[in-house]
Protein backbone atom coordinates (compact mmCIF):
# COMPACT_ATOMS: atom_id res chain seq x y z
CA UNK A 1 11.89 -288.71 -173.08
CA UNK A 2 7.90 -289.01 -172.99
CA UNK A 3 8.34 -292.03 -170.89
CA UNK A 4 10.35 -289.55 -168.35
CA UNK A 5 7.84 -286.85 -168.66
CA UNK A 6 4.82 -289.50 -167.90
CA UNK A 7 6.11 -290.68 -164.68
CA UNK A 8 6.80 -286.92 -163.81
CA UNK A 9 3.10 -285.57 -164.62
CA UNK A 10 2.16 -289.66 -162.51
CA UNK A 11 4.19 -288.96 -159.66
CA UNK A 12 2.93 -284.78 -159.44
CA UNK A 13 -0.78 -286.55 -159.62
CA UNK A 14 0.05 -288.71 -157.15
CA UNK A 15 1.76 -285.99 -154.64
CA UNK A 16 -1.41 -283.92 -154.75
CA UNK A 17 -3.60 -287.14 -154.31
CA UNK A 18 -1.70 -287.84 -150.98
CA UNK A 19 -0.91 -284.47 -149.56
CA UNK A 20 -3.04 -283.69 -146.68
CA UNK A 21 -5.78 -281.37 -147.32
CA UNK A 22 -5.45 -277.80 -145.85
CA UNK A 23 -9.13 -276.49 -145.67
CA UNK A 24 -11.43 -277.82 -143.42
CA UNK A 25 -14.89 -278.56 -145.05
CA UNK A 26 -16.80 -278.80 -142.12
CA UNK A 27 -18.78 -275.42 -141.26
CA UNK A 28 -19.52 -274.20 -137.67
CA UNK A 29 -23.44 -274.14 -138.81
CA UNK A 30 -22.94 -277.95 -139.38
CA UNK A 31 -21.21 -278.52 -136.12
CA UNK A 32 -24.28 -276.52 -134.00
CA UNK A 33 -26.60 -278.34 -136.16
CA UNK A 34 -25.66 -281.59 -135.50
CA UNK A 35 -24.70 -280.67 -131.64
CA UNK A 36 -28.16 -279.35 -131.07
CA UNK A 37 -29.38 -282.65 -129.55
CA UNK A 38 -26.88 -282.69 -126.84
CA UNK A 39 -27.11 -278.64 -125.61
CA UNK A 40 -30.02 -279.90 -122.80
CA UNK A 41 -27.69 -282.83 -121.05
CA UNK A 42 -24.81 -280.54 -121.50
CA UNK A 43 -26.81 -278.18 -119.60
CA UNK A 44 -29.01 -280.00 -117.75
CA UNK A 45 -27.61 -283.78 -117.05
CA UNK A 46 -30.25 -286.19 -116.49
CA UNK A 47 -30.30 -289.42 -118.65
CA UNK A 48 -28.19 -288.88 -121.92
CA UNK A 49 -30.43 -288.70 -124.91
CA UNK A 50 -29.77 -291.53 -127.77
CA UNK A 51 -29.90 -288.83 -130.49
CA UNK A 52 -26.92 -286.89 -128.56
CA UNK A 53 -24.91 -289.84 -129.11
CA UNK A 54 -25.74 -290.20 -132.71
CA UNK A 55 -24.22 -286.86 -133.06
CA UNK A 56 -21.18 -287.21 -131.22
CA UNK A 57 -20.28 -290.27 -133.42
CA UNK A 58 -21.77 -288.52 -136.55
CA UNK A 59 -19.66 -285.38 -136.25
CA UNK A 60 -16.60 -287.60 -134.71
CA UNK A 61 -16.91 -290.18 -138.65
CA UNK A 62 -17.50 -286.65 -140.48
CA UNK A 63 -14.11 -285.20 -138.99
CA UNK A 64 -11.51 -287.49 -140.13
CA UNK A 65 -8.68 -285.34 -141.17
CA UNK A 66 -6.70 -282.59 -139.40
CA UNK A 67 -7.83 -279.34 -140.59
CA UNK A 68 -11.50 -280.88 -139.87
CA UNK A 69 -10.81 -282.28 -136.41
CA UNK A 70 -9.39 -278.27 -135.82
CA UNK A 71 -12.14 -276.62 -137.12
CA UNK A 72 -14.89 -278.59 -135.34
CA UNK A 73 -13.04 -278.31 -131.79
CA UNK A 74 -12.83 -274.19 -132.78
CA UNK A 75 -16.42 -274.33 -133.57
CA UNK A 76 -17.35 -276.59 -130.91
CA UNK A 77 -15.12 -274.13 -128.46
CA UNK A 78 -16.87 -270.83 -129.73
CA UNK A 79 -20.83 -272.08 -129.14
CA UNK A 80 -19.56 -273.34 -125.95
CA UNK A 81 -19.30 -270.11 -124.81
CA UNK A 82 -22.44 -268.75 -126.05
CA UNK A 83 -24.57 -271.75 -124.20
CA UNK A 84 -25.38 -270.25 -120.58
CA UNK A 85 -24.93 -273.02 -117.72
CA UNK A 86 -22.90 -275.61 -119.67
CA UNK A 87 -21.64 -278.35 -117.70
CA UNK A 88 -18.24 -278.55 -118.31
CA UNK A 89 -17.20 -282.11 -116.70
CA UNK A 90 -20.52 -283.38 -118.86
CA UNK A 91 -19.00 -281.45 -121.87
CA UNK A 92 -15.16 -283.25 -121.56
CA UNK A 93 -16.95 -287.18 -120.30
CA UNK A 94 -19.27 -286.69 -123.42
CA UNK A 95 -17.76 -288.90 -126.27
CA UNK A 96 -16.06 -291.45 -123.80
CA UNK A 97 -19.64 -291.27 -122.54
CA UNK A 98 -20.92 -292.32 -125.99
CA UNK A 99 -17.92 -294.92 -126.85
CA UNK A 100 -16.02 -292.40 -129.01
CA UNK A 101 -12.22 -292.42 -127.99
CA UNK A 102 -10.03 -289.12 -128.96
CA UNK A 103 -6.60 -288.30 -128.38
CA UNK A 104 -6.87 -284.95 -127.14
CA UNK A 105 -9.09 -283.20 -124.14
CA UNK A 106 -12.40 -281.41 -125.08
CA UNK A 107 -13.47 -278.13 -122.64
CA UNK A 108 -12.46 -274.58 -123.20
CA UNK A 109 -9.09 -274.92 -122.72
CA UNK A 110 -8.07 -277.27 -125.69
CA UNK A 111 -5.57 -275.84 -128.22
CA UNK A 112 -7.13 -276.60 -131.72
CA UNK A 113 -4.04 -275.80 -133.20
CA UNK A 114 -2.43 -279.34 -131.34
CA UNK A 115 -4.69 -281.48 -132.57
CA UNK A 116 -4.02 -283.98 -135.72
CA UNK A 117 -5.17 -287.32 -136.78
CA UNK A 118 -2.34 -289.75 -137.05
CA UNK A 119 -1.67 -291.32 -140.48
């Protein structure tokens, strides 16, 4: 009987361990932070800056499960609108631009909601 109940309580420990987190714990603030470097190309073009492209890949390693993956591309989709003049063909080419490969579209028009990072 104790034997029964500790592979219950191991195999409850081991559920929770596995299940997919819920909660994103990436912040919009963290998102526009790190972004920042990349709002004058965006806006701008000219020469892509080496710090935008730190960024990219920084937010892109810090956004490795679902819920974090949907929150940055709602965050990234809300200060989108509130930059005046963004290019939006720079805005979509950006992380193939800096050698970061996703699975969905970036611009406006993305559905957060679709997006998921395959186990």
């Amino acid at each position: 009987m104790a034997f029964a109940s500790k592979i219950i309580t191991c195999l409850l420990v081991l559920t929770i361990y596995i299940a997919a987190p819920t909660e994103s714990h990436i912040t919009c603030g963290t998102v526009s932070s790190t972004m920042a470097q990349c709002i004058s190309y965006l806006t701008n073009g000219g020469p892509l800056p080496s710090s935008c492209c730190v960024a990219v890949k920084s937010l892109n390693l810090m956004a490795q499960t679902t819920p974090d993956r949907r929150q940055v591309c709602e965050c990234l989709k809300s200060a989108g609108k509130d930059i005046k003049g963004l290019n939006i063909d720079l805005v979509a080419t950006l992380p193939t631009t800096c050698g970061v490969s996703l699975s969905y579209p970036i611009g406006f028009n993305t559905n957060c909601d679709s997006i998921s990072v395959a186990v």
